[in-house]
C-alpha atoms as a PDB file:
ATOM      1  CA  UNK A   1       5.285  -3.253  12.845  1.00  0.00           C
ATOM      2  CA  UNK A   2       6.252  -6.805  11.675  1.00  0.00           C
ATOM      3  CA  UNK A   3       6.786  -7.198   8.018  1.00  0.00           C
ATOM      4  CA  UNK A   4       7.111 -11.221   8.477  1.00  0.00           C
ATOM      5  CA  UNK A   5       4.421 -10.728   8.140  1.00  0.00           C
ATOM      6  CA  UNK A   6       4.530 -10.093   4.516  1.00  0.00           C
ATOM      7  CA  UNK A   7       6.390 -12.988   2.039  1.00  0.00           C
ATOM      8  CA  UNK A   8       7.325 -13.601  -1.440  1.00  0.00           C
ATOM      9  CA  UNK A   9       7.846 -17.046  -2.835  1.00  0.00           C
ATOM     10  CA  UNK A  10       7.778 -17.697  -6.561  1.00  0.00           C
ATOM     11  CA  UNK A  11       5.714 -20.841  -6.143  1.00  0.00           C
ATOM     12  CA  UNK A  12       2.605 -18.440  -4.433  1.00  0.00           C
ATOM     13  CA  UNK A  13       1.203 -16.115  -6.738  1.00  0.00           C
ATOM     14  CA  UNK A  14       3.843 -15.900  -8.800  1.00  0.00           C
ATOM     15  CA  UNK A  15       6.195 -13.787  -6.377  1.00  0.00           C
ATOM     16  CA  UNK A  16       4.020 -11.044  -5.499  1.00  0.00           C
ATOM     17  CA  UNK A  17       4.083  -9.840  -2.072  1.00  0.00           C
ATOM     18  CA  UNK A  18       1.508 -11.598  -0.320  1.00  0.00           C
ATOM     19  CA  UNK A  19       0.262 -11.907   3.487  1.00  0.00           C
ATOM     20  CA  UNK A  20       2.171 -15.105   5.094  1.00  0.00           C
ATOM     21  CA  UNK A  21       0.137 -17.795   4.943  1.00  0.00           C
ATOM     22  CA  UNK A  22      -1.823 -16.352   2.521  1.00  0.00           C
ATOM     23  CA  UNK A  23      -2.426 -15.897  -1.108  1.00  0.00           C
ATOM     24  CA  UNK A  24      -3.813 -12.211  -0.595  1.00  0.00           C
ATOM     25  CA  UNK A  25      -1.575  -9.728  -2.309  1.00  0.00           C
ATOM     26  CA  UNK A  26      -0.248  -6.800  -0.550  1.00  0.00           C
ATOM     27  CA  UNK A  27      -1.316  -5.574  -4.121  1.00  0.00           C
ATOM     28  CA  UNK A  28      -4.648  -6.473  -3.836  1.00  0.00           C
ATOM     29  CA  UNK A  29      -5.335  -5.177  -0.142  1.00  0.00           C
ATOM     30  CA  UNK A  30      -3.795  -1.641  -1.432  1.00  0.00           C
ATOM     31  CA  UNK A  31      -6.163  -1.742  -4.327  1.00  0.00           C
ATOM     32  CA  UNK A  32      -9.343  -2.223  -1.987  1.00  0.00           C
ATOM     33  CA  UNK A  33      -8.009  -0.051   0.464  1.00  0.00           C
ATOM     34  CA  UNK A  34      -7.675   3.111  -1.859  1.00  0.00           C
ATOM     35  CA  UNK A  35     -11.066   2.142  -3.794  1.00  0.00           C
ATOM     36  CA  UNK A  36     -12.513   2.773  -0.381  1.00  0.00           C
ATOM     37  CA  UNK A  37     -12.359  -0.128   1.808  1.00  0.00           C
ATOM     38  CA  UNK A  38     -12.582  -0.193   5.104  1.00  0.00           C
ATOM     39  CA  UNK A  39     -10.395  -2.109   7.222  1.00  0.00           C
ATOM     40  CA  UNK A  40     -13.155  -3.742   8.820  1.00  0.00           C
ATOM     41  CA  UNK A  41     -14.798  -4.863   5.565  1.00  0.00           C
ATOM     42  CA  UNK A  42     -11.572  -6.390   4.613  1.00  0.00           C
ATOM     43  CA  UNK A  43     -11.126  -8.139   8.030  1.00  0.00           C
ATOM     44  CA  UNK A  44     -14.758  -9.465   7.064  1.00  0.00           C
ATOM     45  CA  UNK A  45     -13.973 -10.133   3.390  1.00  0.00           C
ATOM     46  CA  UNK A  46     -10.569 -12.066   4.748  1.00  0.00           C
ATOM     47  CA  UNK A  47     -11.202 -13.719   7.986  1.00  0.00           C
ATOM     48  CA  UNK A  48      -7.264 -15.130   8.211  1.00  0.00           C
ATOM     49  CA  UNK A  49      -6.241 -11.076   7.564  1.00  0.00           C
ATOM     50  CA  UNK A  50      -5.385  -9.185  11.135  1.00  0.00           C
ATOM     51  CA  UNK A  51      -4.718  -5.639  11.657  1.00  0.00           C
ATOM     52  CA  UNK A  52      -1.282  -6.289  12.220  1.00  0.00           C
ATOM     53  CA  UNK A  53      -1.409  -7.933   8.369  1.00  0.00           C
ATOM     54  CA  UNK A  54      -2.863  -4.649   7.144  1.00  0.00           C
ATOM     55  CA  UNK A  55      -0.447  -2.564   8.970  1.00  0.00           C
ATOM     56  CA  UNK A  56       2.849  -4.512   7.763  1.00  0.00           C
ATOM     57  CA  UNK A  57       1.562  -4.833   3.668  1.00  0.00           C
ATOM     58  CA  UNK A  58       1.205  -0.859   4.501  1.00  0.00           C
ATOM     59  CA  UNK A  59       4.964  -0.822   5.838  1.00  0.00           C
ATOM     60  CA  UNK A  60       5.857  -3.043   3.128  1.00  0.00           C
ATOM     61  CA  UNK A  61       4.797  -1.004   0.353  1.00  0.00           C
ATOM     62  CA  UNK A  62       5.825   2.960   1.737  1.00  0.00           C
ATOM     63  CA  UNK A  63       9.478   0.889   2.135  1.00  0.00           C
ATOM     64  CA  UNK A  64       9.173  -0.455  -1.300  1.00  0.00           C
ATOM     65  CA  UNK A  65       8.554   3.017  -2.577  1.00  0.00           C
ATOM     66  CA  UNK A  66      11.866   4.510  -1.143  1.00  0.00           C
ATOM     67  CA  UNK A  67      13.219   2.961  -3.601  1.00  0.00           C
ATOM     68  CA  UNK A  68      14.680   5.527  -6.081  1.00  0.00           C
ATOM     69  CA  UNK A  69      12.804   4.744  -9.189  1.00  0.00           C
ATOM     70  CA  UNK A  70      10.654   6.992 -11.041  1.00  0.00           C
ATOM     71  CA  UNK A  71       6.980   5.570 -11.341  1.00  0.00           C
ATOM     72  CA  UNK A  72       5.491   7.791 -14.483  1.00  0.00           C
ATOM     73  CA  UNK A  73       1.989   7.601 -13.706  1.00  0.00           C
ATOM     74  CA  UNK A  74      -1.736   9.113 -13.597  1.00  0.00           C
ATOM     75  CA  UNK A  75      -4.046   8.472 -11.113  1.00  0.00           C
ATOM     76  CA  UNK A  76      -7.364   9.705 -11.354  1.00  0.00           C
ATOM     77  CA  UNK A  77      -8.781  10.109  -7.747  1.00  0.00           C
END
């Protein structure tokens, strides 16, 4: 898995994590994803998004979360 292919740059949406080349937010794709999305729609919905894309802002985030910081949080699913 490449995570180049995931970028931050404070001049592109404000810093957040985004696909390179991109202004979609790893943030964003993780949202759709666990509202239900499937990969294919968001392959439709983003033509310029690719698997691989999917797969590293995936990477990206389960790394970012190894982090040791406590998130307090509920999720209703």
């Amino acid at each position: 898995m490449n995570q180049q292919l995931v970028e931050s740059n404070p001049k592109v949406m404000k810093g957040k994590p985004v696909i390179a080349g991109t202004r979609i937010t790893v943030e964003s794709l993780l949202e759709k994803l666990a509202a239900g999305e499937t990969e294919e729609q968001l392959l439709k919905a983003y033509p310029r998004l690719t698997h691989g894309a999917i797969a590293a802002a995936l990477a990206f985030a389960a790394t970012a979360l190894h982090a040791d910081v406590v998130y307090p949080t509920t999720v209703d699913v």
